[in-house]
C-alpha atoms as a PDB file:
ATOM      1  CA  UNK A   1       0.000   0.000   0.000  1.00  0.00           C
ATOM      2  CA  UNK A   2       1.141   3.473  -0.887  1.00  0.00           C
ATOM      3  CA  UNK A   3       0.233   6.414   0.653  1.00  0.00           C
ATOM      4  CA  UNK A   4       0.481  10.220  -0.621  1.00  0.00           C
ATOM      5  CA  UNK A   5      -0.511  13.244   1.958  1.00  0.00           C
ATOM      6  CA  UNK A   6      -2.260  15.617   0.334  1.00  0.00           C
ATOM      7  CA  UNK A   7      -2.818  18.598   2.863  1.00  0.00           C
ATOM      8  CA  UNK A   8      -1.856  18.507   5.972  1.00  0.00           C
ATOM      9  CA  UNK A   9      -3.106  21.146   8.468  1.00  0.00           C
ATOM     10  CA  UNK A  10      -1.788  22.000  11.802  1.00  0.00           C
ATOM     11  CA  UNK A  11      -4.845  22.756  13.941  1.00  0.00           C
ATOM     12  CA  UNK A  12      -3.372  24.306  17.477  1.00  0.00           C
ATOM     13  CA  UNK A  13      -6.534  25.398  18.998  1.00  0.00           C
ATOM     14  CA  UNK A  14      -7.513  21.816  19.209  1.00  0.00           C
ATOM     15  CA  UNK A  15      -3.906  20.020  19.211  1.00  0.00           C
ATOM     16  CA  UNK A  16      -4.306  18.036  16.140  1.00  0.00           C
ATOM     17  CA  UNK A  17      -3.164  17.900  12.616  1.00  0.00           C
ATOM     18  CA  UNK A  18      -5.843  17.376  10.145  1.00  0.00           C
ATOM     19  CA  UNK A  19      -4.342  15.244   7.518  1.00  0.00           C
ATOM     20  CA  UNK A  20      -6.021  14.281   3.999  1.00  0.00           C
ATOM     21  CA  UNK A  21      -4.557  11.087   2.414  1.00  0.00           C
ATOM     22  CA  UNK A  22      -4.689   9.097  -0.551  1.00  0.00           C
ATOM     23  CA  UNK A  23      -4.070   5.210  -0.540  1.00  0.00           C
ATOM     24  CA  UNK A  24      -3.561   3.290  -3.472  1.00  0.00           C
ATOM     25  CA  UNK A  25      -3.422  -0.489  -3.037  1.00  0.00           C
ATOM     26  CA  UNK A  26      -3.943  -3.752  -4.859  1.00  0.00           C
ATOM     27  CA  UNK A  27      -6.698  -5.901  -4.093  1.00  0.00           C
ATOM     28  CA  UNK A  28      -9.676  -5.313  -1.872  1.00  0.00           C
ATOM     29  CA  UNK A  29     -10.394  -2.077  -0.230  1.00  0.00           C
ATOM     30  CA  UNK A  30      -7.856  -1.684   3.110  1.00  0.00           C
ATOM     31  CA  UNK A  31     -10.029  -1.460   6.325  1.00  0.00           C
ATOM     32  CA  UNK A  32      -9.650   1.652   8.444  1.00  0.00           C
ATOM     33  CA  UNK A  33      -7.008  -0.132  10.713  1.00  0.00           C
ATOM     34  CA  UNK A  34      -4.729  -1.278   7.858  1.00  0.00           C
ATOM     35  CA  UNK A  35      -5.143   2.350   6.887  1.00  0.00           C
ATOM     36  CA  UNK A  36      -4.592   3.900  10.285  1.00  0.00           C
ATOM     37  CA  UNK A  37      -1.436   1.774  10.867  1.00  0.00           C
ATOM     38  CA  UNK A  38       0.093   2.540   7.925  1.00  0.00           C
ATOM     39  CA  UNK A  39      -0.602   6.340   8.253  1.00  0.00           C
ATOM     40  CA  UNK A  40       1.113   6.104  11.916  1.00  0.00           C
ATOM     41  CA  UNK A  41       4.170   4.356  10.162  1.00  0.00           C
ATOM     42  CA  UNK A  42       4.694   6.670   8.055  1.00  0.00           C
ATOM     43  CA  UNK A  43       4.469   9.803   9.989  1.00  0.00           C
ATOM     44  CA  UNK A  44       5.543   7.627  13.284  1.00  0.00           C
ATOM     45  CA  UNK A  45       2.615   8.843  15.431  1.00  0.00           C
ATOM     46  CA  UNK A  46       1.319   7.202  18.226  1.00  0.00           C
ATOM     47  CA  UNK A  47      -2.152   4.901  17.069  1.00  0.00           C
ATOM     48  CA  UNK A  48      -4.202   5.336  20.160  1.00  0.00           C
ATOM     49  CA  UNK A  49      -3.665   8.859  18.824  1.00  0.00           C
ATOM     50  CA  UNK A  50      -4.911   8.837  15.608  1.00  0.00           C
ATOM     51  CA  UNK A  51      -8.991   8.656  14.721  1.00  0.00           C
ATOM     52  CA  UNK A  52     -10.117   8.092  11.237  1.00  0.00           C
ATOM     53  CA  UNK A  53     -12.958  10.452   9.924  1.00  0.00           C
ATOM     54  CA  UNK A  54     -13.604   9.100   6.795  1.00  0.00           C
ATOM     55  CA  UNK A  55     -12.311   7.033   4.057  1.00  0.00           C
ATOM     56  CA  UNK A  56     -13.943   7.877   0.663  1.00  0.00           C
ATOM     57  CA  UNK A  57     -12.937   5.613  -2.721  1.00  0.00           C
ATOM     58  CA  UNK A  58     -12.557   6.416  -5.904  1.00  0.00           C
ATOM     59  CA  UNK A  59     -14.757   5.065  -7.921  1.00  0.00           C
ATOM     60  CA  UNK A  60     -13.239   2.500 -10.660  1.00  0.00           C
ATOM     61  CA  UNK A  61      -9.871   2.964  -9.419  1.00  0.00           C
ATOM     62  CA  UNK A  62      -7.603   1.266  -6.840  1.00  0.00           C
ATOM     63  CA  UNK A  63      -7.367   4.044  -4.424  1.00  0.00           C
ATOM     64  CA  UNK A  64      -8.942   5.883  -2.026  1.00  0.00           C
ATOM     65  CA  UNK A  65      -9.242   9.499   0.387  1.00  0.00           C
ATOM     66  CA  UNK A  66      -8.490   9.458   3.628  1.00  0.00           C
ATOM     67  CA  UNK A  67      -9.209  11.816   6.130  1.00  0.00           C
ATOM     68  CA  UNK A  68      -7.590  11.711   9.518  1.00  0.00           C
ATOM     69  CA  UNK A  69      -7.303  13.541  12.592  1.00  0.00           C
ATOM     70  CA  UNK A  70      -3.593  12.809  14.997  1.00  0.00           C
ATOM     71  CA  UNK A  71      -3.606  14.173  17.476  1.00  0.00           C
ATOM     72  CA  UNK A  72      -0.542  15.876  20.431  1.00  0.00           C
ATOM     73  CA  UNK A  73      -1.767  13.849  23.360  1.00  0.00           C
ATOM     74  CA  UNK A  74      -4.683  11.121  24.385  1.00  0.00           C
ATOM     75  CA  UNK A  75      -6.171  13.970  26.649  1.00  0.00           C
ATOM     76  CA  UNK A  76      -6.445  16.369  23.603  1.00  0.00           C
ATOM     77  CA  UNK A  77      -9.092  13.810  21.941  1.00  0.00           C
ATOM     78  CA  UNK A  78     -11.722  14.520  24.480  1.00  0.00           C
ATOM     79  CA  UNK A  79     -12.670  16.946  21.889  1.00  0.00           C
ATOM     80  CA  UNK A  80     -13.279  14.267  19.663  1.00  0.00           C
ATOM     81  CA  UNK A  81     -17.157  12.786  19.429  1.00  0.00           C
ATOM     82  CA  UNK A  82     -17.045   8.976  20.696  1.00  0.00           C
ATOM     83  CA  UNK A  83     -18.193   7.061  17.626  1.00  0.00           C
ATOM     84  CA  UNK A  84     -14.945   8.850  15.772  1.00  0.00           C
ATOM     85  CA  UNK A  85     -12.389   8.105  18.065  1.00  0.00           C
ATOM     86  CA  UNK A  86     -13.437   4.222  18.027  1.00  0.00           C
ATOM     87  CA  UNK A  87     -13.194   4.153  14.291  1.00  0.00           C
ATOM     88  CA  UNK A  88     -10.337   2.144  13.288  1.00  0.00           C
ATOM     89  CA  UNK A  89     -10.353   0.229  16.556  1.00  0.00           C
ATOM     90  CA  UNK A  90     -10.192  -3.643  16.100  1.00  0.00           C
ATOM     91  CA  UNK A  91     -13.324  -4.875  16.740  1.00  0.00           C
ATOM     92  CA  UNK A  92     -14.210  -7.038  19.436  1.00  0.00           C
ATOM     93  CA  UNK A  93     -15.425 -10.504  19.417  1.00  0.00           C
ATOM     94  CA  UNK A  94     -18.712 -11.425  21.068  1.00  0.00           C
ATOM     95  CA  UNK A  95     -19.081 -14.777  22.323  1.00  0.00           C
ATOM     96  CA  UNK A  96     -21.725 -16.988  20.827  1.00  0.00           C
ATOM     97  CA  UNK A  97     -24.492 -17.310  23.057  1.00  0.00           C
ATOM     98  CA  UNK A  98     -26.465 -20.531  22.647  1.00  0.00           C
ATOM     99  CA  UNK A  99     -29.099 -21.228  20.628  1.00  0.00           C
ATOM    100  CA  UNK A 100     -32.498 -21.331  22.609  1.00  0.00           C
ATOM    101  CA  UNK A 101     -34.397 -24.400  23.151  1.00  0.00           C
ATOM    102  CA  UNK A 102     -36.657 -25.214  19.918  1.00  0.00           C
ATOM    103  CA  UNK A 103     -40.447 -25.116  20.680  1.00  0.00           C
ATOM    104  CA  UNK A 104     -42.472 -28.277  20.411  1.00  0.00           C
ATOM    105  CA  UNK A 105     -45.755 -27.533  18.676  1.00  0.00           C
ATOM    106  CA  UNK A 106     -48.813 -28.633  20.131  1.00  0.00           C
ATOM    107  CA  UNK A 107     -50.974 -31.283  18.629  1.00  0.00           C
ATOM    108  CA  UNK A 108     -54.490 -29.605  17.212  1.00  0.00           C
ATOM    109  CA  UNK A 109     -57.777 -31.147  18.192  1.00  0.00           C
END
């Protein structure tokens, strides 16, 4: 995967960089953690830091827009709204619950 920054934007009142991206890749569309791990490796910041606003692809073409949000410190995200800041999080896995009981039907008169 290859990425190209596009803007990058240093926002100070809220201690973050606002960074648009562009990913091209080979294969099926990267999820948003393949995405947010290679964006920390490449401009070595922290991942617990980093939340993933949206990831927009191109249509007919191997590539996509990124945009991201890094920020200084994990204290500066409290800005961030909840549901952004868990994008990009691995998911977790639920345990299976059992299957209930199947009903017996009752014989008609």
């Amino acid at each position: 995967m290859d990425l190209q920054i596009q803007k990058e934007f240093d926002n100070k009142l809220l201690k973050r960089k606002e960074i648009v991206f562009t990913a091209s890749y080979t294969g099926k569309t990267p999820g948003k953690e393949d995405l947010k791990a290679e964006l920390c490796k490449k401009i070595g910041a922290n991942p617990e830091h980093v939340s993933m606003v949206a990831v927009r692809q191109l249509f007919g073409e191997t590539r996509c827009e990124v945009f991201a949000h890094v920020y200084n410190s994990k204290e500066a995200m409290a800005v961030e709204p909840k549901y952004l800041a868990e994008r990009g999080k691995p998911k977790e896995k639920k345990e299976a619950a059992p299957a209930p009981a199947p009903k017996k039907e009752e014989a008609k008169k």
